[in-house]
Protein backbone atom coordinates (compact mmCIF):
# COMPACT_ATOMS: atom_id res chain seq x y z
CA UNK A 1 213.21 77.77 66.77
CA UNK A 2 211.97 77.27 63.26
CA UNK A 3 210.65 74.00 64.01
CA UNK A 4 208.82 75.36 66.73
CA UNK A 5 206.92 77.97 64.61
CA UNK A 6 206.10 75.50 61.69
CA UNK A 7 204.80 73.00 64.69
CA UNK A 8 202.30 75.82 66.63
CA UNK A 9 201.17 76.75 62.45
CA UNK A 10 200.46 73.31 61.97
CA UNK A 11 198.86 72.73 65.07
CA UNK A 12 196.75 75.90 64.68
CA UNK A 13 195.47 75.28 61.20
CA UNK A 14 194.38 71.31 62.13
CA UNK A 15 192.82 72.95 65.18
CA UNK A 16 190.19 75.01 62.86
CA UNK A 17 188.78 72.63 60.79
CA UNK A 18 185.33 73.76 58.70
CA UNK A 19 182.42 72.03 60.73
CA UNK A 20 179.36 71.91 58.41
CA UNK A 21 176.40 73.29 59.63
CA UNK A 22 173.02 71.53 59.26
CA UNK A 23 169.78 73.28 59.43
CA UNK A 24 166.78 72.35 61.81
CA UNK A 25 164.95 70.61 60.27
CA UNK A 26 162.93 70.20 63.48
CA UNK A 27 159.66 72.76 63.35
CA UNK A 28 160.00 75.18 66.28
CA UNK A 29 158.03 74.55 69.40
CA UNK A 30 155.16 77.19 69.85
CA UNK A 31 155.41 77.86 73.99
CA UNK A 32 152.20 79.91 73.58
CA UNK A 33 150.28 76.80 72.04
CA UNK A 34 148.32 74.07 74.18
CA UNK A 35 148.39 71.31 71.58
CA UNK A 36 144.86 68.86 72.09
CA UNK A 37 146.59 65.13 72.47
CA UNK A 38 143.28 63.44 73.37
CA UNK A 39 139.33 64.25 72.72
CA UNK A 40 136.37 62.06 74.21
CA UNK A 41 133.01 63.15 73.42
CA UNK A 42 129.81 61.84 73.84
CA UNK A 43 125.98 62.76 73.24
CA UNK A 44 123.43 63.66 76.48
CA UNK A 45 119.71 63.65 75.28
CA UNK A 46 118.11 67.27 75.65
CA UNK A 47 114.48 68.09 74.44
CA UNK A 48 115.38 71.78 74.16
CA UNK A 49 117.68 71.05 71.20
CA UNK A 50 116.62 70.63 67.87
CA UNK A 51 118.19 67.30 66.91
CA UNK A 52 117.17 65.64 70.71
CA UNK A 53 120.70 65.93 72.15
CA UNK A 54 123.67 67.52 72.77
CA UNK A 55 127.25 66.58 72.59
CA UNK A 56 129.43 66.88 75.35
CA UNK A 57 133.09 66.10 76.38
CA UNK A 58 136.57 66.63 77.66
CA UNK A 59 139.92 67.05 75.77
CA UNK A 60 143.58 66.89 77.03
CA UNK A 61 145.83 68.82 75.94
CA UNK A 62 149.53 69.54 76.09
CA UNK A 63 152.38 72.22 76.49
CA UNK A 64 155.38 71.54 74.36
CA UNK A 65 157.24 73.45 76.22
CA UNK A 66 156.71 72.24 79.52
CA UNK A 67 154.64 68.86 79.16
CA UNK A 68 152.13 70.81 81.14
CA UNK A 69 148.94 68.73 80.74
CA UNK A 70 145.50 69.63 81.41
CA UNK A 71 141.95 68.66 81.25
CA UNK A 72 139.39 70.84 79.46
CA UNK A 73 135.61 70.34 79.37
CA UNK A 74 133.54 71.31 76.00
CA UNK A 75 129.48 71.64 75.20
CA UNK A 76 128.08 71.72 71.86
CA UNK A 77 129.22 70.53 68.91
CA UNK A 78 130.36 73.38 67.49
CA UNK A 79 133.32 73.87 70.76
CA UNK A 80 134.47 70.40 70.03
CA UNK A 81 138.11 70.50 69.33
CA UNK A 82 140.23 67.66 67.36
CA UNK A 83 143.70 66.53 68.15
CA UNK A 84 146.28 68.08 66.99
CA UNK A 85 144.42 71.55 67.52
CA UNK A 86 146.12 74.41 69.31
CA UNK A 87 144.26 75.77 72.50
């Protein structure tokens, strides 16, 4: 009987061994954020702008979440959006 009791405690403590735990180190994915993978722009000429033209393109982005992609269209310098941007 005694060696039975020693066995199951000797059992039970090699059965619990301390796991270390490692922090993420991984940043945590923003589901709300469509993350711009890909911009193409280019310039149309328009005589009702001051500088002659005006740029237009289209951007891709991304859902990290879901690998939703889509296909966005932009006017004007000023909307143009760079990779790695969150839309």
């Amino acid at each position: 009987m005694k060696r039975i009791i020693v066995s199951i405690s000797i059992i039970a403590m090699t059965a619990c061994n301390k796991q270390d735990i490692q922090p993420n180190s991984e940043p945590a994915e923003d589901c709300n954020c469509d993350r711009v993978v890909e911009v193409q722009s280019f310039n149309v000429v328009d005589s009702n702008s001051p500088n002659g033209y005006v740029t237009q393109g289209n951007y891709t982005t991304v859902n990290d979440c879901t690998n939703f992609q889509q296909v966005w269209y932009f006017t004007g310098a000023s909307n143009q959006p760079t990779e790695g941007d969150c839309k």
